[in-house]
N, C-alpha and C. Protein backbone atom coordinates (compact mmCIF):
# COMPACT_ATOMS: atom_id res chain seq x y z
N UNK A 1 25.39 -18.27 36.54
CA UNK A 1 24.53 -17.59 35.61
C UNK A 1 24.99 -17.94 34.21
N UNK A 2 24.03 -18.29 33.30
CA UNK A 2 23.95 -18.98 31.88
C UNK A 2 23.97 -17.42 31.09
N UNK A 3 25.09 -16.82 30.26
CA UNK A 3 24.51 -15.57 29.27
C UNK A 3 24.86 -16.10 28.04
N UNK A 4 23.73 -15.51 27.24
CA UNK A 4 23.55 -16.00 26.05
C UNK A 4 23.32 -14.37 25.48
N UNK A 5 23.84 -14.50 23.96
CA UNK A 5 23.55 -13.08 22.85
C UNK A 5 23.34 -13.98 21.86
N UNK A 6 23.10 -12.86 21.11
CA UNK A 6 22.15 -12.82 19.97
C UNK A 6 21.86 -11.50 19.14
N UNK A 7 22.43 -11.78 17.70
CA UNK A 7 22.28 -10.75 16.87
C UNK A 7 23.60 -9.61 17.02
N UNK A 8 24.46 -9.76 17.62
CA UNK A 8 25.34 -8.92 17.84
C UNK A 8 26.16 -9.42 16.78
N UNK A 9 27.22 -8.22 16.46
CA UNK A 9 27.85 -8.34 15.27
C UNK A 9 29.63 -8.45 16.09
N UNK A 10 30.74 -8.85 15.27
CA UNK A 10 31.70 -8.98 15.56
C UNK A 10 32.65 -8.14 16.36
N UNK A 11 32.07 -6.81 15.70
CA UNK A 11 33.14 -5.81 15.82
C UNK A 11 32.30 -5.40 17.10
N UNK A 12 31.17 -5.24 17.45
CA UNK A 12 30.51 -4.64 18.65
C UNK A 12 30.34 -5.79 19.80
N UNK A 13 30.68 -7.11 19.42
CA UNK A 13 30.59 -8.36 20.78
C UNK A 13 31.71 -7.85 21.59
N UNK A 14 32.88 -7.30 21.42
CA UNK A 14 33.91 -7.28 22.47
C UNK A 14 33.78 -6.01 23.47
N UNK A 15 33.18 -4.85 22.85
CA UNK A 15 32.82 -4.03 24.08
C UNK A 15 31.65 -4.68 24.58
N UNK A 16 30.43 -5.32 24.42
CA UNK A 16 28.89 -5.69 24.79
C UNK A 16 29.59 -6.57 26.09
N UNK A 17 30.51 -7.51 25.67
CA UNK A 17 30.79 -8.76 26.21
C UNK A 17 31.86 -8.14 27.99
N UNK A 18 32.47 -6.91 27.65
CA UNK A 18 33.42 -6.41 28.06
C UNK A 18 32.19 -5.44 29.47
N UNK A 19 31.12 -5.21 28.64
CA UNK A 19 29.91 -4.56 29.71
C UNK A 19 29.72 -5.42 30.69
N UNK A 20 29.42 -6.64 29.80
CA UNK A 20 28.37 -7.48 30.69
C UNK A 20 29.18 -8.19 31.51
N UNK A 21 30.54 -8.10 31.37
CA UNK A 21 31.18 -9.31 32.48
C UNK A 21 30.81 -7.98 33.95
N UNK A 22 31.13 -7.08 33.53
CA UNK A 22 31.63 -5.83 34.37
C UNK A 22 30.09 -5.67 35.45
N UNK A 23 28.85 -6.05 34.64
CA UNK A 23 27.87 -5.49 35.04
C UNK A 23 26.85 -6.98 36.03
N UNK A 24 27.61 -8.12 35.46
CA UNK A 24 27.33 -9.13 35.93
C UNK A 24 27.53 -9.50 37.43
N UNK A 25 28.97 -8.74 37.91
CA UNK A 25 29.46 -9.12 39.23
C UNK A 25 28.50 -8.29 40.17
N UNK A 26 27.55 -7.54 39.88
CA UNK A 26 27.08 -6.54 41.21
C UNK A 26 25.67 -7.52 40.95
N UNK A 27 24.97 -8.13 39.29
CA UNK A 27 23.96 -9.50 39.80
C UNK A 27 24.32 -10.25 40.13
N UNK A 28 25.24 -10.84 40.35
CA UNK A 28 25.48 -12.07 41.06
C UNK A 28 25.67 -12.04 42.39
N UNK A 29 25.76 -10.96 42.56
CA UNK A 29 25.58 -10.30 44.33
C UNK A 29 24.43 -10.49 45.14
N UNK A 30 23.50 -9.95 43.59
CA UNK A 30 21.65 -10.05 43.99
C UNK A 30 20.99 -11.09 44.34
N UNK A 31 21.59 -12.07 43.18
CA UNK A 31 21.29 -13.45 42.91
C UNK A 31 22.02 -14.10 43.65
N UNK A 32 22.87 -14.22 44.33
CA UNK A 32 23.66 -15.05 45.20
C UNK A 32 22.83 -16.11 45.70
N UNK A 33 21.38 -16.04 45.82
CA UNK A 33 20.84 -17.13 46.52
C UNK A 33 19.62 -17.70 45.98
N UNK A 34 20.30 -17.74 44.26
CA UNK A 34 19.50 -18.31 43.54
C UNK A 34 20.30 -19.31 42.97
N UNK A 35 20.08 -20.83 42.73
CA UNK A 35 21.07 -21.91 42.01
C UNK A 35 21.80 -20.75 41.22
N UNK A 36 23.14 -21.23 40.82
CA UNK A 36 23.75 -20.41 39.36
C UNK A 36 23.11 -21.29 38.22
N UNK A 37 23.09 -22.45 37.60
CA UNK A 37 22.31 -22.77 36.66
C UNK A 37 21.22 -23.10 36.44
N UNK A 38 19.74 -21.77 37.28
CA UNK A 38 18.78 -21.92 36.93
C UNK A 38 18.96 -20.06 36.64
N UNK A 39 19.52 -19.47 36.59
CA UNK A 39 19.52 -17.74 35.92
C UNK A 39 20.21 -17.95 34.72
N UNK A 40 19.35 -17.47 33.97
CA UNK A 40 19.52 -17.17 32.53
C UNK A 40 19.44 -15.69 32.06
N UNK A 41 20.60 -15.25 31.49
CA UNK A 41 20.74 -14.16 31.50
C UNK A 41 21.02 -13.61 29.56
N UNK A 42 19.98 -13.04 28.86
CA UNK A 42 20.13 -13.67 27.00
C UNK A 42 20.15 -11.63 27.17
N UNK A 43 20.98 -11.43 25.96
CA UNK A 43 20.94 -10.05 25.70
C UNK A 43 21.22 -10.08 24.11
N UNK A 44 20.41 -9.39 23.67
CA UNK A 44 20.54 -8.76 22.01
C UNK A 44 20.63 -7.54 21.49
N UNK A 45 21.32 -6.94 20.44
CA UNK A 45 21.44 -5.49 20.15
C UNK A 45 20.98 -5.47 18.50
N UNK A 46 20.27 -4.31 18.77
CA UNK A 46 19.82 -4.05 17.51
C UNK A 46 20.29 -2.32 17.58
N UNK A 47 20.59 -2.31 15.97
CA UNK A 47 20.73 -0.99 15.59
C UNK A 47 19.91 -0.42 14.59
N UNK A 48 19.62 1.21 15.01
CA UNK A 48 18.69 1.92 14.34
C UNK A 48 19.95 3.15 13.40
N UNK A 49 19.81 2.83 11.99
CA UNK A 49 20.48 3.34 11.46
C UNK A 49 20.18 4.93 11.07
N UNK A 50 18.61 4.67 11.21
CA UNK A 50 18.21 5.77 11.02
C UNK A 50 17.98 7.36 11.97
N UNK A 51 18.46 6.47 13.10
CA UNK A 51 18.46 7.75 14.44
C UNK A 51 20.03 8.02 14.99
N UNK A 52 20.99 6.53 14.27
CA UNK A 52 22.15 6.66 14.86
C UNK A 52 22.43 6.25 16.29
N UNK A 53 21.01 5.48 17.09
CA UNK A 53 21.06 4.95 17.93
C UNK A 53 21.06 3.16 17.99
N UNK A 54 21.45 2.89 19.49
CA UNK A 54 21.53 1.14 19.68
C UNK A 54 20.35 0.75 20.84
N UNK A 55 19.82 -0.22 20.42
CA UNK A 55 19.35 -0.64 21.75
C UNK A 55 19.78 -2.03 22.42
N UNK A 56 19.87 -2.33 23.31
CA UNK A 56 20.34 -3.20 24.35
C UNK A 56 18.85 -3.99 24.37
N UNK A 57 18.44 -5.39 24.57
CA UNK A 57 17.71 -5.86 25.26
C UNK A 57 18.07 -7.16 26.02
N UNK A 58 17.93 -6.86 27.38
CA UNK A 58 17.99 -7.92 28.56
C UNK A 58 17.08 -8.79 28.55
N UNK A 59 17.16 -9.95 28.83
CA UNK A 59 15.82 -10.74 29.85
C UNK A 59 17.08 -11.58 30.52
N UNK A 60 16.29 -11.74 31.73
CA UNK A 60 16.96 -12.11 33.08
C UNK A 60 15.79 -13.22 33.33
N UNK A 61 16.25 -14.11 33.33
CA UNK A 61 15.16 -15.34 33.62
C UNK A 61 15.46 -16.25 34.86
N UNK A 62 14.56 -15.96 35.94
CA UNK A 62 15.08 -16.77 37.34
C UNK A 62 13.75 -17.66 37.65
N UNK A 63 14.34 -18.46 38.54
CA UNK A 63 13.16 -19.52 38.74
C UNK A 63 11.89 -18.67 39.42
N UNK A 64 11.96 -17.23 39.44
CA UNK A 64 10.65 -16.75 40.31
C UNK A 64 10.10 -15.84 39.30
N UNK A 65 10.51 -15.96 37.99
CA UNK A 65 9.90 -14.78 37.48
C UNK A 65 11.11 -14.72 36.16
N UNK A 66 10.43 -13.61 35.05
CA UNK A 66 11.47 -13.65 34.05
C UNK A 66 11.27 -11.59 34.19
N UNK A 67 12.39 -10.93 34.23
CA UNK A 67 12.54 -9.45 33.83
C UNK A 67 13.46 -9.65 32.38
N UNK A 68 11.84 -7.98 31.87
CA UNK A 68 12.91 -7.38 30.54
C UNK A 68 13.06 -6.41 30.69
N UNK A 69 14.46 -5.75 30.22
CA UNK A 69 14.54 -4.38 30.15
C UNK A 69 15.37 -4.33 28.58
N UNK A 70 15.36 -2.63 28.66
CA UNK A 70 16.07 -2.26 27.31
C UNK A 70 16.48 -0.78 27.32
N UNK A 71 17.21 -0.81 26.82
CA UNK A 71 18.70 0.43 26.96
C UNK A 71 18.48 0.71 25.57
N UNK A 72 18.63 2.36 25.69
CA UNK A 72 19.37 3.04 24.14
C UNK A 72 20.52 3.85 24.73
N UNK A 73 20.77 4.31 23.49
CA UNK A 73 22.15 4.35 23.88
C UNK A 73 22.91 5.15 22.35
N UNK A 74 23.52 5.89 22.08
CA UNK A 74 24.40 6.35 21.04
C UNK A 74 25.68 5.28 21.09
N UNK A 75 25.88 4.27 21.48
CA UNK A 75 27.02 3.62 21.05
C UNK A 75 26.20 2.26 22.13
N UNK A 76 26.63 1.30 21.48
CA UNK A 76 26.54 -0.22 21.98
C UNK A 76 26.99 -0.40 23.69
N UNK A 77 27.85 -0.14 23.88
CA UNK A 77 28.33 0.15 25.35
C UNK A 77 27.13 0.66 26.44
N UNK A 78 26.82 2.01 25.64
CA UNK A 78 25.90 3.04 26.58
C UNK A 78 24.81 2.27 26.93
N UNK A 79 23.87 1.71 25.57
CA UNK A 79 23.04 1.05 25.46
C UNK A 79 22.95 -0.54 26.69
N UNK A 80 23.79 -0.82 26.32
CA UNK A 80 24.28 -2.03 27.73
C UNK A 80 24.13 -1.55 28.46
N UNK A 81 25.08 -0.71 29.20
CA UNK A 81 24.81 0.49 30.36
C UNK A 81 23.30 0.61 30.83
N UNK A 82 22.61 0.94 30.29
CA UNK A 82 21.51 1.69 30.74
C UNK A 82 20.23 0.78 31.33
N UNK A 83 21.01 -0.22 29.89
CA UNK A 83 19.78 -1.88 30.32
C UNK A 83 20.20 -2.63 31.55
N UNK A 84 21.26 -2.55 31.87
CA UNK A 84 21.41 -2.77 33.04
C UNK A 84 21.39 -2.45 34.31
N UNK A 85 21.23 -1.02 34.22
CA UNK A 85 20.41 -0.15 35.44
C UNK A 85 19.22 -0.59 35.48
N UNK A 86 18.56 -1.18 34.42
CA UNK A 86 17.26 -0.64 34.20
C UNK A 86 16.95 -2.45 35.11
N UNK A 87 17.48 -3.55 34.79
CA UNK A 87 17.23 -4.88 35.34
C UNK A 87 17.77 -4.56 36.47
N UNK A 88 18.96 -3.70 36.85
CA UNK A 88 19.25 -3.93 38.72
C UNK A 88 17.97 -3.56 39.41
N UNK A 89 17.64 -2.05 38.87
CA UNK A 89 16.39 -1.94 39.25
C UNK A 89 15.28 -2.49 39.36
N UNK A 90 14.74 -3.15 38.68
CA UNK A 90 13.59 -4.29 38.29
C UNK A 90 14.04 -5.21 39.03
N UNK A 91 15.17 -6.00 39.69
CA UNK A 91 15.29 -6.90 40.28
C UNK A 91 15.59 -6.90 41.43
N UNK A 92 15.87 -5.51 42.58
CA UNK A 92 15.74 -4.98 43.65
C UNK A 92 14.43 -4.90 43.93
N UNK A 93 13.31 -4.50 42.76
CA UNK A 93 11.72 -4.69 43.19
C UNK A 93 11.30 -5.92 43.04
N UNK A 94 11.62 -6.80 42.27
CA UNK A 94 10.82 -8.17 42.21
C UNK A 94 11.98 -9.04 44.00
N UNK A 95 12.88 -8.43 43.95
CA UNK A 95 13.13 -9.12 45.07
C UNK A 95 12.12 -8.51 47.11
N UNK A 96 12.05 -6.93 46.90
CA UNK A 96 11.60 -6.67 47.67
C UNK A 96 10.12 -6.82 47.79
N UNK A 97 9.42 -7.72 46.45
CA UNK A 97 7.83 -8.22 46.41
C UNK A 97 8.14 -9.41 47.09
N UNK A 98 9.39 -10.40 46.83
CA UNK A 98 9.52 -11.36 47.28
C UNK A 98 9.12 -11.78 48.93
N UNK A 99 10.51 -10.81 49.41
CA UNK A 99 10.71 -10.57 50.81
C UNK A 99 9.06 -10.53 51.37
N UNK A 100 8.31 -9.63 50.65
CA UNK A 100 6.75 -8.84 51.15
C UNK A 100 7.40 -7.55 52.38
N UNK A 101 8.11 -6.80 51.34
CA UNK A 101 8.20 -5.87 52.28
C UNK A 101 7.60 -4.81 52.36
N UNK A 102 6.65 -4.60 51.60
CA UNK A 102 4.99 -4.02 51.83
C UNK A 102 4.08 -4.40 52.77
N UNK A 103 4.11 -5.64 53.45
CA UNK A 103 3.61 -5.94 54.55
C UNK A 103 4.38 -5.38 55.99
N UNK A 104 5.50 -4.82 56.20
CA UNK A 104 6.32 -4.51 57.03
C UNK A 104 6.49 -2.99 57.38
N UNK A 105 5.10 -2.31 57.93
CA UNK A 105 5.53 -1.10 58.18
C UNK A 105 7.17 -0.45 59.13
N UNK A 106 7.45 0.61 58.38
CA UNK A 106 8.39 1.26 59.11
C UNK A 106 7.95 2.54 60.03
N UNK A 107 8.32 2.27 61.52
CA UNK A 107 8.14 3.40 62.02
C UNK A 107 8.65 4.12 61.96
N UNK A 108 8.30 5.58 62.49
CA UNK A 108 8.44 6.91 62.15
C UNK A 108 9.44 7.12 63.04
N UNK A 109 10.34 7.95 63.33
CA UNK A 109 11.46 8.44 64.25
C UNK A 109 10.99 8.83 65.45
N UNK A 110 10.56 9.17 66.21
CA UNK A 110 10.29 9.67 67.74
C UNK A 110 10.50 11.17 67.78
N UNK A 111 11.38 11.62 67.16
CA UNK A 111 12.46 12.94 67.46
C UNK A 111 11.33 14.25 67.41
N UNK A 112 10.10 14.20 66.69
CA UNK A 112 9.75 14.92 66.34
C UNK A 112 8.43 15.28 68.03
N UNK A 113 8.07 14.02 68.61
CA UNK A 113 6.94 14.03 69.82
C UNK A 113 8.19 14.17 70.76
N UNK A 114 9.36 14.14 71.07
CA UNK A 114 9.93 14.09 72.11
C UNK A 114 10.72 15.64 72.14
N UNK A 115 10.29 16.82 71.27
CA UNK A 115 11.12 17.85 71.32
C UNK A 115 10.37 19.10 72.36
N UNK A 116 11.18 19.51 73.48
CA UNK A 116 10.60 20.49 74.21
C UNK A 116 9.28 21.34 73.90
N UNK A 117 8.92 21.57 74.23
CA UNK A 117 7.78 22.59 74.17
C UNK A 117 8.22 24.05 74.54
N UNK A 118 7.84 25.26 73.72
CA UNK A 118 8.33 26.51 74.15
C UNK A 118 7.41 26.62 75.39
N UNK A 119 7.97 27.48 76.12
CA UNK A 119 7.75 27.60 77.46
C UNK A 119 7.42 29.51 77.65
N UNK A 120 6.50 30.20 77.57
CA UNK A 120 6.50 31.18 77.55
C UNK A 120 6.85 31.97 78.21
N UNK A 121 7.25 33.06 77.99
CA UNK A 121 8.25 33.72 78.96
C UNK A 121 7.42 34.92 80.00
N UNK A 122 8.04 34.96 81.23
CA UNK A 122 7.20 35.79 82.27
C UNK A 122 7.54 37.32 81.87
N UNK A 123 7.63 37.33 80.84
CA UNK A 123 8.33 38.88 81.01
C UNK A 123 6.93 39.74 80.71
């Protein structure tokens, strides 16, 4: 996987950078069976001075599709954090469109047609 930033400032690249190694090893889990140098993985932070908040933005670019997400966050970290829930998520669904596991009903348990019947009592 290729990561690229953008717009991040000095003092905030070493926690961002410190997220994303951390947050990278559970996609590369996902992605395991995608080439490594066709995922492109670009993240940028912008800050809102005026709310005191950060936002995070992901794009995850794979040969089947490109996901964006975006994180806020009260500190640069959080903001990472959140954008990255937000692409595991998004990329557990673009993978389970893949699969077509909407075409694959699941049956129902049995437990519920196979339970005795009350039996009324002779009294």
């Amino acid at each position: 996987m290729k990561i690229t930033y953008s717009h991040i400032e000095p003092e905030l690249r070493e926690a961002i950078e410190h997220e994303t190694a951390h947050r990278t090893e559970k996609l590369n889990r996902l992605l395991k069976h995608y080439p490594e140098d066709s995922v492109l993985l670009h993240g940028s932070l912008e800050e809102n001075p005026h709310e005191h908040q950060f936002s995070y933005s992901l794009n995850l670019t794979l040969p089947t599709g490109t996901l964006h997400a975006t994180g806020m966050g009260a500190d640069a970290r959080a903001a990472a954090k959140a954008a990255f829930a937000e692409i595991e998520r998004q990329l557990k669904k673009h993978q389970e469109k893949l699969r077509k596991d909407y075409l694959w009903k699941r049956k129902r348990p049995r437990s519920a047609t196979l339970l005795p019947r009350e039996v009324p009592s002779a009294d």
